[in-house]
C-alpha atoms as a PDB file:
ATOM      1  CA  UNK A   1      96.311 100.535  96.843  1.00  0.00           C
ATOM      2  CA  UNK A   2      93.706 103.556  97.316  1.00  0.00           C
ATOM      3  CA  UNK A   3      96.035 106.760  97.914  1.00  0.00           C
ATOM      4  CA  UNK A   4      93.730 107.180 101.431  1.00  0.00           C
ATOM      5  CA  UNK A   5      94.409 103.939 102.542  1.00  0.00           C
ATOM      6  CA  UNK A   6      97.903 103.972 101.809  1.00  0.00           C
ATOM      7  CA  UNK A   7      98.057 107.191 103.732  1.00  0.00           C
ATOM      8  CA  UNK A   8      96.124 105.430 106.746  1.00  0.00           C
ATOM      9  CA  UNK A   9      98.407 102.801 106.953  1.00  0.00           C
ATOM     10  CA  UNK A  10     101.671 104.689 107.163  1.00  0.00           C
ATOM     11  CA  UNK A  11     100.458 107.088 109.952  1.00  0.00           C
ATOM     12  CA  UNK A  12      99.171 103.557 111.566  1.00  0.00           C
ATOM     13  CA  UNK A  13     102.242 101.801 110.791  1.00  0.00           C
ATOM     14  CA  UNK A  14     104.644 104.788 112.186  1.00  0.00           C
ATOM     15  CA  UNK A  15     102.644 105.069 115.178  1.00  0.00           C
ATOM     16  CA  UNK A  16     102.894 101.403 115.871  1.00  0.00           C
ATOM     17  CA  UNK A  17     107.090 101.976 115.234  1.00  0.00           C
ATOM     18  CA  UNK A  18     106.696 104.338 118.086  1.00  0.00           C
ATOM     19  CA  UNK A  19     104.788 102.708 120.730  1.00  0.00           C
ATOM     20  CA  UNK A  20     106.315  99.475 119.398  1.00  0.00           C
ATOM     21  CA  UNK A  21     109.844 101.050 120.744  1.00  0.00           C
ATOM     22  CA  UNK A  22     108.723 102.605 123.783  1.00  0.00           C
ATOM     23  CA  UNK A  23     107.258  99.181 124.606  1.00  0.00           C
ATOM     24  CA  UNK A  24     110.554  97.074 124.640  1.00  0.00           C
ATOM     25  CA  UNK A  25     111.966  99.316 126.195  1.00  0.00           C
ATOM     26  CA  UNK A  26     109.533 100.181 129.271  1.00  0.00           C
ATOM     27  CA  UNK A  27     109.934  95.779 129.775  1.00  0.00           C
ATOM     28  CA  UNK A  28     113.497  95.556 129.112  1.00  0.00           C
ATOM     29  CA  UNK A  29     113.931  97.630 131.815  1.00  0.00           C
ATOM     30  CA  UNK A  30     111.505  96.721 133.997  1.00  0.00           C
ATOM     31  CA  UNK A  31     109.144  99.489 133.913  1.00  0.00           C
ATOM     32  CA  UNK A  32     105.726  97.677 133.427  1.00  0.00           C
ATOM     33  CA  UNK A  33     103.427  97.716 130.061  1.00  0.00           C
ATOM     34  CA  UNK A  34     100.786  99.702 131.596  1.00  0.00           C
ATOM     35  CA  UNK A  35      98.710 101.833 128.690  1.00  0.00           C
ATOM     36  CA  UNK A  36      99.052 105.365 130.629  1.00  0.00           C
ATOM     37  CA  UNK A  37     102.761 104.319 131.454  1.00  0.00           C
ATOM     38  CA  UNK A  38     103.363 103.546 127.685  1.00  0.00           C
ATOM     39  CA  UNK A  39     101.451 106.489 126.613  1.00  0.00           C
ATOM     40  CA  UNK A  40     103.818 108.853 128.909  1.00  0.00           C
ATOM     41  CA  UNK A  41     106.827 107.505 127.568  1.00  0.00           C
ATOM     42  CA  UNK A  42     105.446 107.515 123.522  1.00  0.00           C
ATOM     43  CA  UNK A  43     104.252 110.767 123.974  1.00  0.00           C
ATOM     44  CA  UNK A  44     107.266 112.677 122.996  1.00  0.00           C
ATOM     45  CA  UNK A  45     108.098 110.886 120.127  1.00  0.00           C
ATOM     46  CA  UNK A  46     105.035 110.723 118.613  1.00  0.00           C
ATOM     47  CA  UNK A  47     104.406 114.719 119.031  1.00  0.00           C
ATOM     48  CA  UNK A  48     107.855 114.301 117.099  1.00  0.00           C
ATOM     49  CA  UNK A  49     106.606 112.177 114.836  1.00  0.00           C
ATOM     50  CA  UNK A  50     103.415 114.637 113.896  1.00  0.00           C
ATOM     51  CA  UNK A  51     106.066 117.172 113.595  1.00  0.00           C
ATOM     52  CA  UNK A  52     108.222 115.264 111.379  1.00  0.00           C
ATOM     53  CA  UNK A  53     104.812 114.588 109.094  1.00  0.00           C
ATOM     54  CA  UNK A  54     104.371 117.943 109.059  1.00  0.00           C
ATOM     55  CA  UNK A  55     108.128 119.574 108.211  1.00  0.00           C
ATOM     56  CA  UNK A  56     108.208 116.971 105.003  1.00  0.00           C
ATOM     57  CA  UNK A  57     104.767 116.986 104.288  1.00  0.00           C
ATOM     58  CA  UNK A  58     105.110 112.918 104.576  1.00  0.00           C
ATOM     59  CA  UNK A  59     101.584 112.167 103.301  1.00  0.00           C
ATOM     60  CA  UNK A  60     102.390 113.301  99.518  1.00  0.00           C
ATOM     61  CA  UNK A  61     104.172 110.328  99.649  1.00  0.00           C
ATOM     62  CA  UNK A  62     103.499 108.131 103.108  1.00  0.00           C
ATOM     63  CA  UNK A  63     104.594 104.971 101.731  1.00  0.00           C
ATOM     64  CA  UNK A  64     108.057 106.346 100.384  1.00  0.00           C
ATOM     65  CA  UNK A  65     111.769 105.153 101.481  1.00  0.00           C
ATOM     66  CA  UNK A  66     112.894 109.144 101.130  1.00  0.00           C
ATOM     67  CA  UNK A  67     109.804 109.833 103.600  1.00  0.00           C
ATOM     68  CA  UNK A  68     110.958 107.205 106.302  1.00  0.00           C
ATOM     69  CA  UNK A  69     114.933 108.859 106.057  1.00  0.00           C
ATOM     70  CA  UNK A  70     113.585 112.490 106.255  1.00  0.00           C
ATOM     71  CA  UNK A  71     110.952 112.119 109.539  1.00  0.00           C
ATOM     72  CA  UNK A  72     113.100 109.995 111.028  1.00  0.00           C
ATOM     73  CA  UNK A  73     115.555 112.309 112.412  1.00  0.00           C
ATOM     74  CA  UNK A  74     113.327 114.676 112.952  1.00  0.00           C
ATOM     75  CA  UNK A  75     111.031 112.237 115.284  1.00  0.00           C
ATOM     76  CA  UNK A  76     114.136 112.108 117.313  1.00  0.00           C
ATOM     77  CA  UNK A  77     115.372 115.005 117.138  1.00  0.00           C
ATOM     78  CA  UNK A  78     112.343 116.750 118.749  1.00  0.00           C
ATOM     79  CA  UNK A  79     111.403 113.245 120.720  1.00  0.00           C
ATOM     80  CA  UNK A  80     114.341 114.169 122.751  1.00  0.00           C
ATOM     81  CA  UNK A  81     114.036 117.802 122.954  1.00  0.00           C
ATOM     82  CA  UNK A  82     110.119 117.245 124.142  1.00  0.00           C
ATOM     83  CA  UNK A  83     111.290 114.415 126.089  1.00  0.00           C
ATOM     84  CA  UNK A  84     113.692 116.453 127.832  1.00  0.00           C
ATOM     85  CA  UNK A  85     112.244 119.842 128.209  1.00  0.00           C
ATOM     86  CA  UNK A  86     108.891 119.307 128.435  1.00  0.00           C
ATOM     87  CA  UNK A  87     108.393 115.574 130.219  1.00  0.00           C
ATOM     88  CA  UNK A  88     111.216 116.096 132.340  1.00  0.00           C
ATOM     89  CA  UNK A  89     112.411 112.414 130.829  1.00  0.00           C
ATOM     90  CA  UNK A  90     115.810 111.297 130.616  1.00  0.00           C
ATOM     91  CA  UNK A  91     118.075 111.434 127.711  1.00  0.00           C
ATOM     92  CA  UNK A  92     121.020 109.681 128.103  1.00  0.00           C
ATOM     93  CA  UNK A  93     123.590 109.078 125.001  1.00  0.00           C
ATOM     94  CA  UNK A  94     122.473 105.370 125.071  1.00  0.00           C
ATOM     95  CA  UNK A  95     118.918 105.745 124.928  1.00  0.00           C
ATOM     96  CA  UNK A  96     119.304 108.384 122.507  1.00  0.00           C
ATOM     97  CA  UNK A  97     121.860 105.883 120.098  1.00  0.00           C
ATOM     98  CA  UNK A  98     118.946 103.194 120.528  1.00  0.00           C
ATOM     99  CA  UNK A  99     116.199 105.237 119.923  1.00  0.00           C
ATOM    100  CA  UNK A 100     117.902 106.876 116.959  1.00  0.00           C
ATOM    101  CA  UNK A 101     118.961 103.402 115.463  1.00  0.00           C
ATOM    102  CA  UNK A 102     115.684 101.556 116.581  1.00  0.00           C
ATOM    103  CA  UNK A 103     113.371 104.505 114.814  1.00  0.00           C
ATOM    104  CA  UNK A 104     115.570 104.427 111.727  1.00  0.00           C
ATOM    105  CA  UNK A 105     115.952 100.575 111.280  1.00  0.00           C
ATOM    106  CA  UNK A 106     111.543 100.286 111.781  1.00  0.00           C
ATOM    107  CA  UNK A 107     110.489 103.786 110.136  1.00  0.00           C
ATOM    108  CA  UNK A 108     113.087 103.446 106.986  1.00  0.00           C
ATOM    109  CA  UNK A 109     112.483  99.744 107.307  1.00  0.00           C
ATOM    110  CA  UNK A 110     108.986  99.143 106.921  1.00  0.00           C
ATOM    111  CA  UNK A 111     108.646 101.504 103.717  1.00  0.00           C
ATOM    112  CA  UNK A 112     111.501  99.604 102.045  1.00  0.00           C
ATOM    113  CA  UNK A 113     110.145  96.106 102.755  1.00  0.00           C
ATOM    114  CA  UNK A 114     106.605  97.437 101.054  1.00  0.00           C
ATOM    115  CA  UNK A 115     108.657  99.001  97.883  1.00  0.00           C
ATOM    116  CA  UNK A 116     110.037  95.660  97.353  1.00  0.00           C
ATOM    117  CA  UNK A 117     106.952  93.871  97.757  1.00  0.00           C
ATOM    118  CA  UNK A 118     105.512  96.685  95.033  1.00  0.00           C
ATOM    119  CA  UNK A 119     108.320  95.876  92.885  1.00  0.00           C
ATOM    120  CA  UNK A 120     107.785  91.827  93.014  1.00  0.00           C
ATOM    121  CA  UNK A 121     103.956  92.202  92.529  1.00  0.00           C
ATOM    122  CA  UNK A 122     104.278  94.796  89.668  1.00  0.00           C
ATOM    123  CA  UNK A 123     106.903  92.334  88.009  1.00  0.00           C
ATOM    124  CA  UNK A 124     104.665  89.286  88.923  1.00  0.00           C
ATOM    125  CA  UNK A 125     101.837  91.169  87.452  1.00  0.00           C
ATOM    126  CA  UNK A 126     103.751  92.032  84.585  1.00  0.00           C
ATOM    127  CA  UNK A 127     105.085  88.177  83.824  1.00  0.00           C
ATOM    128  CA  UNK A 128     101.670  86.664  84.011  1.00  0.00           C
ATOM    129  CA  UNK A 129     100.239  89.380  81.655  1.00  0.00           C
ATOM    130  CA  UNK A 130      98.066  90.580  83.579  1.00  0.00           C
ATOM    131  CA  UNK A 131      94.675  89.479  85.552  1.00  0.00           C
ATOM    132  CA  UNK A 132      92.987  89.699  82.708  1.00  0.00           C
ATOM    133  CA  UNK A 133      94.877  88.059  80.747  1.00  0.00           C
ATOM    134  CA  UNK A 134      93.712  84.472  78.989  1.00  0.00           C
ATOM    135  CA  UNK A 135      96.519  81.263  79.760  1.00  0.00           C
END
């Protein structure tokens, strides 16, 4: 995959992490899926999020398991804090255990699903001999 479309996708793919979590939880408790509503709520997490990207320099390697384990403490870490300090949002210990264990599980998750799919094309590719290759 082109290196700039690789890079595309995992900002697209984190973002959708993001909103993805602020989503179920805004319905599981009731709070309507409205876009601005959303948006208030994602906010914080995905200013951490741009910070994260920016304190490991994620897009030398976007697509990378060590990238997903290194923003995604970070994204919480300063999700909360913005959350808190600047949106006036709650941060109770249980949203903060679900957010930390959602985030993890979906922004470590998605990069190691793709590695293994790498690793079963490459060896695919490998076994066949190739596209080129005459049968």
């Amino acid at each position: 995959m082109h290196t700039d479309r690789r890079l595309e996708l995992a900002i697209g793919l984190d973002v959708f992490v993001v909103v993805l979590f602020v989503a179920i939880g805004r319905r599981t408790h009731e709070e309507g899926s409205a876009f601005t509503g959303v948006l208030k709520t994602a906010l914080p997490f995905l200013i951490g999020l741009a910070i994260a990207w920016g304190a490991v320099r994620a897009w030398k390697r976007p697509a990378a398991v060590l990238t997903g384990l290194a923003i995604w403490p970070i994204t919480v870490l300063a999700g909360m804090v913005i959350r808190r300090s600047v949106f006036d949002g709650g941060t109770a210990p249980s949203f903060v255990v679900v957010a930390t264990l959602f985030l993890g599980a979906f922004l470590v998750g998605w990069r190691w699903i793709a590695g293994l799919l790498l690793v079963r094309a490459a060896r695919a590719h490998q076994v066949s001999g190739g596209v080129f290759s005459e049968k």
